[in-house]
Protein backbone atom coordinates (compact mmCIF):
# COMPACT_ATOMS: atom_id res chain seq x y z
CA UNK A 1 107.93 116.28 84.06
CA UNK A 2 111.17 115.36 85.75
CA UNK A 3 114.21 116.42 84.36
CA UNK A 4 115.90 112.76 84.80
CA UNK A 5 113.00 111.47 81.89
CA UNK A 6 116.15 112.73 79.92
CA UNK A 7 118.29 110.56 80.36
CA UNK A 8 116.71 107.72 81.07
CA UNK A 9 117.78 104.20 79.60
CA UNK A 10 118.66 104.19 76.17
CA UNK A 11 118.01 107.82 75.32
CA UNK A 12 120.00 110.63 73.24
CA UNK A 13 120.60 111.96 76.79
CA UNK A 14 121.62 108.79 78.37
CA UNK A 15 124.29 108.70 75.72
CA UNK A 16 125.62 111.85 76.12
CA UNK A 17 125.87 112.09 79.58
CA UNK A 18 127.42 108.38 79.49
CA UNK A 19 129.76 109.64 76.62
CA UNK A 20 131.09 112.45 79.14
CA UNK A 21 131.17 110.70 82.76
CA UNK A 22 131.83 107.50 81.42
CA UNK A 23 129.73 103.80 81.65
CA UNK A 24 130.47 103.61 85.50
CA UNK A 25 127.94 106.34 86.38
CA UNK A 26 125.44 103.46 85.48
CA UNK A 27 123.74 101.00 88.24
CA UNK A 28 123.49 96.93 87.77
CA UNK A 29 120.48 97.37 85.51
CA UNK A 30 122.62 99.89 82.99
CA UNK A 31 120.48 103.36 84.63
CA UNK A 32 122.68 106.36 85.50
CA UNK A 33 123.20 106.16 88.79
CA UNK A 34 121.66 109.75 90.11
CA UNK A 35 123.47 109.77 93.55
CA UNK A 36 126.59 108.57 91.94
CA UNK A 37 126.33 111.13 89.41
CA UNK A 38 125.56 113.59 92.10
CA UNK A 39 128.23 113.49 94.03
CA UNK A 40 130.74 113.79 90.81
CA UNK A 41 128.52 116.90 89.74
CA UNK A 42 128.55 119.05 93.07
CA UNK A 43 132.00 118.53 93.78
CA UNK A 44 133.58 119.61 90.51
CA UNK A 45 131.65 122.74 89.17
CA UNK A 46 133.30 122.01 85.18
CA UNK A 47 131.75 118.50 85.41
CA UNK A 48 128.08 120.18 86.77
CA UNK A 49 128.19 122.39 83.90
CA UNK A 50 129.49 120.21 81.51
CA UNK A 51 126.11 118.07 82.42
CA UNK A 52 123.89 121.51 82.87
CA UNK A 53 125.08 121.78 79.23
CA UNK A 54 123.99 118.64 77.83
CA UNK A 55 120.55 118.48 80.11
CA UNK A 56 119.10 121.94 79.83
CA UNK A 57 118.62 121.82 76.14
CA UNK A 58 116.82 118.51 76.41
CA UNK A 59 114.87 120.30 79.49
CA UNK A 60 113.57 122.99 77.45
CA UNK A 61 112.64 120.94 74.80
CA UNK A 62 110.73 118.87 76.47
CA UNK A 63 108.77 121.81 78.82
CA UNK A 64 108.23 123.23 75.67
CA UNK A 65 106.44 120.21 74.46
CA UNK A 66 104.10 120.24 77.34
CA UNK A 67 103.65 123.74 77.18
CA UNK A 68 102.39 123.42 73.22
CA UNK A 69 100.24 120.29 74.37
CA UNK A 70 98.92 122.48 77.35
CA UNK A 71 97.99 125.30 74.94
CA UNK A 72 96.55 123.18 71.60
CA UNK A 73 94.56 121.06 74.57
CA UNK A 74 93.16 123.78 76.32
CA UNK A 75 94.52 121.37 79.42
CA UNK A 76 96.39 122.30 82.68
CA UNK A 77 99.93 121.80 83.17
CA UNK A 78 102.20 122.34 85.99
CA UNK A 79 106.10 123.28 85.00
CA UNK A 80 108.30 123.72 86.59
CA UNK A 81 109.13 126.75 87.45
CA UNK A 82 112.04 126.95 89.50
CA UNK A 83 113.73 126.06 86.94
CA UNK A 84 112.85 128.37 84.78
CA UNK A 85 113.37 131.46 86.85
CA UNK A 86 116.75 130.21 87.62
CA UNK A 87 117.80 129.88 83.88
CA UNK A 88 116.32 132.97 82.84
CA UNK A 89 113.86 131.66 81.00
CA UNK A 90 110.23 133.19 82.92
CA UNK A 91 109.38 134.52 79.25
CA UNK A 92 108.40 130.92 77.91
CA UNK A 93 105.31 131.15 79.73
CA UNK A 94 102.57 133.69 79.17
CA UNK A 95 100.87 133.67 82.71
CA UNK A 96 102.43 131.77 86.02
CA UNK A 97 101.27 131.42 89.30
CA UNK A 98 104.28 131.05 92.07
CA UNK A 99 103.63 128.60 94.52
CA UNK A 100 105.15 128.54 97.79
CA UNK A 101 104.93 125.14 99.54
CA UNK A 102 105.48 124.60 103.21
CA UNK A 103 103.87 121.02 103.69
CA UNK A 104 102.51 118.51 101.64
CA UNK A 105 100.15 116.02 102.37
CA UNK A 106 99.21 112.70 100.36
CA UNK A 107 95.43 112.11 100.60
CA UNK A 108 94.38 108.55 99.13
């Protein structure tokens, strides 16, 4: 999962975040603008939180989702885990394996 699924097009997200930063965050095609966004975020720490705040619920709900799929299915996931560890929230998952990657390589 990638955490912009939440706000994509259209979405309770979309409409929050718009609601805050305003329609001009948004491209041509009416998608928030991520590097726009970006560069309003990391230069005004009340404005990063104020989207950490409206994101991170929406996150969690949505790991949480995949976790309960993961579990009921018997299948495989892969979370993500950095963000977990940096909200504090390692106890959502039973067992975790930390990965550390140096290189990756696309194999077709």
């Amino acid at each position: 999962m990638e955490w912009w699924t939440v706000v994509e097009k259209d979405s309770s997200g979309w409409r929050r975040v718009l609601a805050v930063f305003g329609e001009e965050i948004c491209d041509g095609d009416g998608d928030i603008d991520r590097p726009q966004l970006g560069a309003i975020i990391f230069s005004d720490v009340t404005k990063r939180r104020q989207l950490n705040a409206i994101t991170h619920p929406l996150i969690r709900r949505e790991m949480m989702k995949h976790i309960f799929t993961a579990f009921f299915t018997g299948s495989l996931k892969l979370h993500n885990i950095i963000y977990l560890s940096r909200e504090h929230h390692e106890g959502m998952l039973h067992q975790g394996v930390w990965l550390h990657c140096v290189r990756v390589r696309w194999c077709l």
